[in-house]
C-alpha atoms as a PDB file:
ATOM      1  CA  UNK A   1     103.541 123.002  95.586  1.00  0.00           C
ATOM      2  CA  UNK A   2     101.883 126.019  95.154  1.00  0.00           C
ATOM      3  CA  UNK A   3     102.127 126.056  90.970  1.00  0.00           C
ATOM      4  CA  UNK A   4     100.383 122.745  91.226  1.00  0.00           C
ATOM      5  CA  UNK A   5      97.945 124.023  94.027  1.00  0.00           C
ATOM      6  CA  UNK A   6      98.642 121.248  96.266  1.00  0.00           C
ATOM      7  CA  UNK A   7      97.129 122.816  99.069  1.00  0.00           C
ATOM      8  CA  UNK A   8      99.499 122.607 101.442  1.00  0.00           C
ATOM      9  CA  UNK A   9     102.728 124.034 102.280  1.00  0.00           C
ATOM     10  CA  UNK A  10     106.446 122.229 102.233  1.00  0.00           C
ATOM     11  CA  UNK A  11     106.729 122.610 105.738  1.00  0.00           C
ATOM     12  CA  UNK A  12     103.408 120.832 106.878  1.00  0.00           C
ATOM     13  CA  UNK A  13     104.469 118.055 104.508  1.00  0.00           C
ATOM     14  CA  UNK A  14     107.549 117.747 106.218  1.00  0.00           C
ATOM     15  CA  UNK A  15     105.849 117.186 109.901  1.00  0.00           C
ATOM     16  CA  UNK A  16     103.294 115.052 108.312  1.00  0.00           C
ATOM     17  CA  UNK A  17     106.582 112.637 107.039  1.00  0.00           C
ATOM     18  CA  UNK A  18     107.649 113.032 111.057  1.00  0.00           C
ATOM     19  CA  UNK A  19     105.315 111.928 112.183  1.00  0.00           C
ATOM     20  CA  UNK A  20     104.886 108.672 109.637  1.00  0.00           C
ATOM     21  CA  UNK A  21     108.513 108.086 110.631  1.00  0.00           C
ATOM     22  CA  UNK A  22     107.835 108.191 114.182  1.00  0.00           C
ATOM     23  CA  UNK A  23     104.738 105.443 114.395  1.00  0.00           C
ATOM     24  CA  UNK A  24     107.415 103.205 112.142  1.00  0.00           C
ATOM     25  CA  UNK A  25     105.324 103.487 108.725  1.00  0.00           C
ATOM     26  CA  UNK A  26     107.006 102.339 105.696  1.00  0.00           C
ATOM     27  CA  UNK A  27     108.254 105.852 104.307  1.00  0.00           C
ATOM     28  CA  UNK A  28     107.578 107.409 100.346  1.00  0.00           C
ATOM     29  CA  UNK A  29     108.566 111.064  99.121  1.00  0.00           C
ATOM     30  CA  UNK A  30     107.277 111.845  95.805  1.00  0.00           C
ATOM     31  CA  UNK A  31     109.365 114.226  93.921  1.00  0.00           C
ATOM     32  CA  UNK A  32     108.107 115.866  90.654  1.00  0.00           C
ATOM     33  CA  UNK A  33     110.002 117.560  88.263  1.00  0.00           C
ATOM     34  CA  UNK A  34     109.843 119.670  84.871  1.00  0.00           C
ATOM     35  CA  UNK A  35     108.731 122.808  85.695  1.00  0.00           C
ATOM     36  CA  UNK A  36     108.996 125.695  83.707  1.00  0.00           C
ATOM     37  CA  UNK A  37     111.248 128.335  86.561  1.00  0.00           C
ATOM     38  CA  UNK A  38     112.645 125.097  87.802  1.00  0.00           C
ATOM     39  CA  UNK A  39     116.434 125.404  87.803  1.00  0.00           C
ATOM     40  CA  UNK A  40     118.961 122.892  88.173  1.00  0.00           C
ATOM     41  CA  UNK A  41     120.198 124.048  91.784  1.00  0.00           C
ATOM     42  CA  UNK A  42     116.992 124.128  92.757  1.00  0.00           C
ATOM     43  CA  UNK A  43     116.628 120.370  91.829  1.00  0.00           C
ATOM     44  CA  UNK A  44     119.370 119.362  93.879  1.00  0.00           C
ATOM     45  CA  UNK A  45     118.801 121.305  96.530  1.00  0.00           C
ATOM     46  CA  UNK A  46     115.208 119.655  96.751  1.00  0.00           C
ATOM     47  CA  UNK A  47     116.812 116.027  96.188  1.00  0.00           C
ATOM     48  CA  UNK A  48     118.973 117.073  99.517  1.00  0.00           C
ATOM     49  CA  UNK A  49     116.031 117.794 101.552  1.00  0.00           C
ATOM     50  CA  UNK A  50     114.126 114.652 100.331  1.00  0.00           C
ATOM     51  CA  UNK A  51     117.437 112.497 100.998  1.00  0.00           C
ATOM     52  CA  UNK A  52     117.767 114.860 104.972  1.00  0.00           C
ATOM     53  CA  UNK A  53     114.552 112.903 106.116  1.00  0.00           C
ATOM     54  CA  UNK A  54     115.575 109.697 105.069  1.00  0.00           C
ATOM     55  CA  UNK A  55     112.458 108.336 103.237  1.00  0.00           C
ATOM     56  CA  UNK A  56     112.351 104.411 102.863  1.00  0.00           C
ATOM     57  CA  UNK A  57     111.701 104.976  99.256  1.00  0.00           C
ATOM     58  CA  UNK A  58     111.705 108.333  96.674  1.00  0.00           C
ATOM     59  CA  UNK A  59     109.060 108.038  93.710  1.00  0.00           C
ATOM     60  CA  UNK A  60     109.965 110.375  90.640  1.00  0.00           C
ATOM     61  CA  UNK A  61     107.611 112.045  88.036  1.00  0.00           C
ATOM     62  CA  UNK A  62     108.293 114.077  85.171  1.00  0.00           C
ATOM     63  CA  UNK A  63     105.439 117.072  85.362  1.00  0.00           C
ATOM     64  CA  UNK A  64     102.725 115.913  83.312  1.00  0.00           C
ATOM     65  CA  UNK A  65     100.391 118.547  82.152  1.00  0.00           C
ATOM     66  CA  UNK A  66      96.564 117.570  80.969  1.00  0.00           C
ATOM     67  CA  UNK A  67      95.047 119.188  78.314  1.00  0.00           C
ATOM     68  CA  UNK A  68      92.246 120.348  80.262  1.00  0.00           C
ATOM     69  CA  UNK A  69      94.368 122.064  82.519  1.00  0.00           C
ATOM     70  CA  UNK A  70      94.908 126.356  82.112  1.00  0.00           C
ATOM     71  CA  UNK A  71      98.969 125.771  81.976  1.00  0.00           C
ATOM     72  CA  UNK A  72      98.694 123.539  79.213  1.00  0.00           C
ATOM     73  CA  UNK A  73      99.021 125.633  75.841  1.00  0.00           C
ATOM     74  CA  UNK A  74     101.934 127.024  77.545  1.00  0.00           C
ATOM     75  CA  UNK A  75     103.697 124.135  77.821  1.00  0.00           C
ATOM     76  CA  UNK A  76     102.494 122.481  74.962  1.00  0.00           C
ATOM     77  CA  UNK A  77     105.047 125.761  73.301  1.00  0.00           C
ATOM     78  CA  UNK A  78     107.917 125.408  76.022  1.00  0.00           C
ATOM     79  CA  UNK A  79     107.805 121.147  74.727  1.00  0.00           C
ATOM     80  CA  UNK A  80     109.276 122.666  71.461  1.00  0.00           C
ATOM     81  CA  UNK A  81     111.989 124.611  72.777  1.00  0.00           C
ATOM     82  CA  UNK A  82     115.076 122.397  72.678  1.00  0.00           C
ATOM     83  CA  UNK A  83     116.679 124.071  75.370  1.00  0.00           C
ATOM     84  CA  UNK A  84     113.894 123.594  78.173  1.00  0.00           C
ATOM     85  CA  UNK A  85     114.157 119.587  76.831  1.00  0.00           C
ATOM     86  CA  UNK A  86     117.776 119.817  77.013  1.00  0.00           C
ATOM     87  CA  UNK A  87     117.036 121.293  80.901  1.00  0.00           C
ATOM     88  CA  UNK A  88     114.622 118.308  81.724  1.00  0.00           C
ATOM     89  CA  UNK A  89     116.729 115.598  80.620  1.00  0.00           C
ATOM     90  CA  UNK A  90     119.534 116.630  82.630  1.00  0.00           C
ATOM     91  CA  UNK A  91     117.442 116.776  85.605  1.00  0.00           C
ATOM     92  CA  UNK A  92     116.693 113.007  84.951  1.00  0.00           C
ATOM     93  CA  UNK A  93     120.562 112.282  84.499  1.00  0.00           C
ATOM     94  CA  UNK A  94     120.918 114.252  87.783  1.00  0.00           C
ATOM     95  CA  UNK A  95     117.905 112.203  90.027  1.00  0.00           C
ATOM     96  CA  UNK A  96     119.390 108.833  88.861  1.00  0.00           C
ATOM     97  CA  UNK A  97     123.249 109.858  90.060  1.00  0.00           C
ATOM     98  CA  UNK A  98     122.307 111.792  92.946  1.00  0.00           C
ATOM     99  CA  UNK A  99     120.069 108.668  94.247  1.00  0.00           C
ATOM    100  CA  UNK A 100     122.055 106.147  93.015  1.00  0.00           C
ATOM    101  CA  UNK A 101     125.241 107.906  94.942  1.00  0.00           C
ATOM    102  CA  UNK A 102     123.195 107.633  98.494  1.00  0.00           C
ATOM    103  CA  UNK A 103     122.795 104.335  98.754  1.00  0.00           C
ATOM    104  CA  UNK A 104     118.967 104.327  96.829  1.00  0.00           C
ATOM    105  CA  UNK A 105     118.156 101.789  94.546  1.00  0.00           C
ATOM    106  CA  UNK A 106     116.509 101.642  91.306  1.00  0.00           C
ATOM    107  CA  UNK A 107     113.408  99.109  91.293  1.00  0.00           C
ATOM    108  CA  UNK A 108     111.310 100.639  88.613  1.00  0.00           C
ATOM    109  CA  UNK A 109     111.317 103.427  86.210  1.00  0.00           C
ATOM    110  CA  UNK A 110     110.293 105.805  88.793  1.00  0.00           C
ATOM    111  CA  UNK A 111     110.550 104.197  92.060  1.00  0.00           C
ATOM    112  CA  UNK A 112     113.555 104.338  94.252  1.00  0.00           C
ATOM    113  CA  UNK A 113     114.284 101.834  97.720  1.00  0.00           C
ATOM    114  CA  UNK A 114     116.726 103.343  99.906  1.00  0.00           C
ATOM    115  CA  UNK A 115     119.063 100.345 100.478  1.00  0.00           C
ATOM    116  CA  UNK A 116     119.850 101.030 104.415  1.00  0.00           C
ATOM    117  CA  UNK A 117     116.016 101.108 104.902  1.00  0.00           C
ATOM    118  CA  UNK A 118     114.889  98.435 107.578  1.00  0.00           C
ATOM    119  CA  UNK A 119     111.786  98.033 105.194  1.00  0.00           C
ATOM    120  CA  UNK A 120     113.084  95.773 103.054  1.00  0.00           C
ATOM    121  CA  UNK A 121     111.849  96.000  99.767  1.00  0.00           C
ATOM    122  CA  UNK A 122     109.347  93.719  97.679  1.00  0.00           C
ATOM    123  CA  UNK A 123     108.121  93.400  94.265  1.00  0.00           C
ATOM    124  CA  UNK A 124     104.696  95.028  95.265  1.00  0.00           C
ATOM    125  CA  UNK A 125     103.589  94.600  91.502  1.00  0.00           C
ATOM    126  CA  UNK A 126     104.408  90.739  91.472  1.00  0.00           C
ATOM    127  CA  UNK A 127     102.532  90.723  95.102  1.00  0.00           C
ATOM    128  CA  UNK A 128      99.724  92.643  94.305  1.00  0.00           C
ATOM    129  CA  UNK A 129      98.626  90.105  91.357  1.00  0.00           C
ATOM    130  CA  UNK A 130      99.105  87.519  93.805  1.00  0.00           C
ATOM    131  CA  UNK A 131      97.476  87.312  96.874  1.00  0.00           C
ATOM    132  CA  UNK A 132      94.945  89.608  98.611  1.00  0.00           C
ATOM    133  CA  UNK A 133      96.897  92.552  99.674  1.00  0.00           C
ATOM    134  CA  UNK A 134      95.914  96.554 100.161  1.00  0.00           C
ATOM    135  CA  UNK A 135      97.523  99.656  99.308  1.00  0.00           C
ATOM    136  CA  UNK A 136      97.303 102.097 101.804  1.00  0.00           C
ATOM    137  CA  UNK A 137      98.262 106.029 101.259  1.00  0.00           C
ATOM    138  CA  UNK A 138      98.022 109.086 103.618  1.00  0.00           C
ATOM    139  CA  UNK A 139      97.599 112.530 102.918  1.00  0.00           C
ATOM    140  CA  UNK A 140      94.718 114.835 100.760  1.00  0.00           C
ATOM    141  CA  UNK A 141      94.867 113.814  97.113  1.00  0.00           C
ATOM    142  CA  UNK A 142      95.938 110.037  97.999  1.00  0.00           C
ATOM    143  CA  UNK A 143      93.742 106.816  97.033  1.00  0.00           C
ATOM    144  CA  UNK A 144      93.834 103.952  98.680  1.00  0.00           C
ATOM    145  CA  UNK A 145      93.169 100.328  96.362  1.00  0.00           C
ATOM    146  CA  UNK A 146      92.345  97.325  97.926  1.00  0.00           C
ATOM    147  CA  UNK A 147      93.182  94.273  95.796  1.00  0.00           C
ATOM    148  CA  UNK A 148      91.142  90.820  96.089  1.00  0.00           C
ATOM    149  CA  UNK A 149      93.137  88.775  93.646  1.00  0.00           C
ATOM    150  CA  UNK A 150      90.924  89.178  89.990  1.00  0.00           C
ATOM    151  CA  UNK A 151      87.767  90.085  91.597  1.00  0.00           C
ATOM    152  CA  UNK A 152      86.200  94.024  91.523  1.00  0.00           C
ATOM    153  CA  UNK A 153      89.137  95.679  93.306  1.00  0.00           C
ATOM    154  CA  UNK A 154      88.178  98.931  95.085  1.00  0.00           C
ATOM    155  CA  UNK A 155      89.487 102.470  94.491  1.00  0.00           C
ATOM    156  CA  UNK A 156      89.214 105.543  97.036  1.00  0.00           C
ATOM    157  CA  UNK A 157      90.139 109.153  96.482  1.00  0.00           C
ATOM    158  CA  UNK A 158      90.966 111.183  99.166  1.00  0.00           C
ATOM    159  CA  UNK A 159      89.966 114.723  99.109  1.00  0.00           C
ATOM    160  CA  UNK A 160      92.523 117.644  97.953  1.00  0.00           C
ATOM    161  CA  UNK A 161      91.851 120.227 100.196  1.00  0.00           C
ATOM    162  CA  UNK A 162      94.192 119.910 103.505  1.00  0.00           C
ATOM    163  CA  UNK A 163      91.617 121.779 105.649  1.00  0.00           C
ATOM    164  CA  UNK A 164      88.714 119.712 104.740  1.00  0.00           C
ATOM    165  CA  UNK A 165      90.914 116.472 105.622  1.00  0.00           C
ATOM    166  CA  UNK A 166      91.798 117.377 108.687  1.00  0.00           C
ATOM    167  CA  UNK A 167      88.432 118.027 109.826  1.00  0.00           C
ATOM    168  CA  UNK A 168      86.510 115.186 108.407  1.00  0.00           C
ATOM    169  CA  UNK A 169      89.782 113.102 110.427  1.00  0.00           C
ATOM    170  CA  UNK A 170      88.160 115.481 113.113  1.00  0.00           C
ATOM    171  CA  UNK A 171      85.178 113.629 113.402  1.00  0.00           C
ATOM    172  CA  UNK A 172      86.506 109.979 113.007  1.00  0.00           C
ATOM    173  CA  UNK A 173      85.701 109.810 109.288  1.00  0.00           C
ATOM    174  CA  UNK A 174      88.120 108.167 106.292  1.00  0.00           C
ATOM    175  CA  UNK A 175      88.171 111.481 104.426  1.00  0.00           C
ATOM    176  CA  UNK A 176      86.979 109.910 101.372  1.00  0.00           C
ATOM    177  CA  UNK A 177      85.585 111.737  98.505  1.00  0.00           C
ATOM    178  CA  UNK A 178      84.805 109.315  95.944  1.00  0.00           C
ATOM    179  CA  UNK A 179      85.598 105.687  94.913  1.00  0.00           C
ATOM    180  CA  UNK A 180      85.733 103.736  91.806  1.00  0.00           C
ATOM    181  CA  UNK A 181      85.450  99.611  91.363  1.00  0.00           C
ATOM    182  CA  UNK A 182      87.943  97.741  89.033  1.00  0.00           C
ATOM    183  CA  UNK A 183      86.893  94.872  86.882  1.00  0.00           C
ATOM    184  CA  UNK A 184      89.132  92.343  86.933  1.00  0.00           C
ATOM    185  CA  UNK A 185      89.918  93.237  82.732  1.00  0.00           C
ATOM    186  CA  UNK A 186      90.686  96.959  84.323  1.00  0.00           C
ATOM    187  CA  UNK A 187      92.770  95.552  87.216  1.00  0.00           C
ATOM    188  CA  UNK A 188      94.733  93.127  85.150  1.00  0.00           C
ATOM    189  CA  UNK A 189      95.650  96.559  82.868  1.00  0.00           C
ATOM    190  CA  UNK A 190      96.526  98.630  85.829  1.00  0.00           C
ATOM    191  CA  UNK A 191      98.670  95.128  86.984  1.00  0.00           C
ATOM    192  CA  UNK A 192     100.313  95.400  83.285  1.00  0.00           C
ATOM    193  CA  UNK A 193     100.996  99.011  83.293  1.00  0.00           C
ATOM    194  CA  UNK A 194     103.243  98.712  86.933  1.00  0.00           C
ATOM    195  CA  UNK A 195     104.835  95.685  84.782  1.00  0.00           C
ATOM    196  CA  UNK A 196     105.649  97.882  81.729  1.00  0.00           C
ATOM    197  CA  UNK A 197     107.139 100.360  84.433  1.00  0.00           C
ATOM    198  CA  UNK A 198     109.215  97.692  85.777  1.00  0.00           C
ATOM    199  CA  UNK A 199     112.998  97.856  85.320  1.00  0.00           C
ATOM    200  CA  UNK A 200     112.724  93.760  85.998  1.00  0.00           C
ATOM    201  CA  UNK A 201     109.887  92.910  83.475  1.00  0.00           C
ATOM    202  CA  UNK A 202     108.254  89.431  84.399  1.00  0.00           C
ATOM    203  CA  UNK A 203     107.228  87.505  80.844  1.00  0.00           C
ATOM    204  CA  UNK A 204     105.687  85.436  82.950  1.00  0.00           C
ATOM    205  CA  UNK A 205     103.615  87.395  84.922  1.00  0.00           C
ATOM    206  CA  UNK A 206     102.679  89.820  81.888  1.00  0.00           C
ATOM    207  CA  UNK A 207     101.765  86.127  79.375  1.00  0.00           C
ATOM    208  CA  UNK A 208      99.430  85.817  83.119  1.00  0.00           C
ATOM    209  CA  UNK A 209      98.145  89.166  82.849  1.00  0.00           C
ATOM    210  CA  UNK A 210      96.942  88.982  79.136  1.00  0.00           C
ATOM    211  CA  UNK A 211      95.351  85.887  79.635  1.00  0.00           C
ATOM    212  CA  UNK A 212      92.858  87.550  81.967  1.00  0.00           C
ATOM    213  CA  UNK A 213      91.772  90.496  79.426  1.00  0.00           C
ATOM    214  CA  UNK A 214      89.679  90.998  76.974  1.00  0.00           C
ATOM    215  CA  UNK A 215      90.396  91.104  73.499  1.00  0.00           C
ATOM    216  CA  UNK A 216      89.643  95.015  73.536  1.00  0.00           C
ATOM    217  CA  UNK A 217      92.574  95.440  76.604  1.00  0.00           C
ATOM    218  CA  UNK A 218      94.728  93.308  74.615  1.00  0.00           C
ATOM    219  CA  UNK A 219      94.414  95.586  71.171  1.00  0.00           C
ATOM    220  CA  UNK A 220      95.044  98.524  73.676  1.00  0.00           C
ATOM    221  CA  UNK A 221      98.362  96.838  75.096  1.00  0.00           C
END
């Protein structure tokens, strides 16, 4: 958290998930990986505290660095050392048996139900093309995308800081700090990239999903 200046400390993350538990939310933990001190042990043991509260679901990222970012020339060198690959696919190996071994389940490339869950899982990307629906997220640095079938979807970023959250909450204000509207060519290639992500690709739905984009999305797919 703090090499990725999340703004908030492991601890207030964990009563924040408490308290989601407690008012019977649907649960998510997002757990990213690939740093460059990151150890092995220190994987697990983070994949045992994620597992220790239970989360309906576990979403996984490999550490992506942008270029604009001040880390990124030295990762851009650490990507060439074989060993710290070596280090990064094992962690991958060790996220899929350590899940897989506690009763999660795989439903996408990075997405992971826990099977004892009473939130029974859906295929949100097949639902979200669909019919009308809303994703909802909690937290500074969350967005929040309401979905109206084709039409201009909406897009709204939270802020980052966890200070300034809390107190526009405070005054009975969604702590948004910007938002962003979808055509339906830019929705339908958001919709395509959760397919592509899929580990049960729909032909189907993806032969759908074409038919609603431009040429220009198309040559990008």
């Amino acid at each position: 958290l703090k090499e990725t200046k999340r703004g908030h400390s492991t601890q207030e993350a964990i009563e924040v998930f408490k308290l989601i538990k407690k008012f019977g939310f649907s649960s998510n933990i997002d757990l990213m990986y690939g740093f460059k001190d990151q150890s092995l042990e220190s994987l697990k043991e983070t994949l045992q505290l994620a597992l220790n509260l239970a989360p309906d679901y576990i979403t996984t990222y490999f550490l992506e660095i942008k270029p604009t970012s001040p880390e990124f020339v030295e990762y851009a060198k650490l990507s060439k050392n074989s060993e710290f690959s070596e280090k990064n696919l094992q962690m991958e190996f060790i996220i899929r048996d350590f899940l897989k071994s506690n009763s999660y389940v795989q439903t996408s490339l990075s997405y992971w139900h826990n099977s004892k869950s009473k939130h029974k899982f859906k295929h949100i990307e097949e639902k979200w093309v669909e019919t009308d629906s809303c994703l909802l997220a909690f937290g500074p640095g969350t967005y929040n995308w309401i979905f109206n079938s084709f039409k201009n979807n909406y897009v709204y970023y939270k802020t980052f800081n966890l200070q300034s959250y809390y107190q526009i909450l405070e005054q009975n204000i969604l702590p948004i700090e910007r938002y962003s509207i979808l055509n339906a060519d830019e929705t339908a290639l958001r919709h395509l990239m959760f397919q592509f992500r899929s580990v049960n690709i729909s032909k189907k739905l993806i032969s759908k999903l074409l038919k609603r984009t431009d040429e220009k999305t198309k040559s990008f797919v």
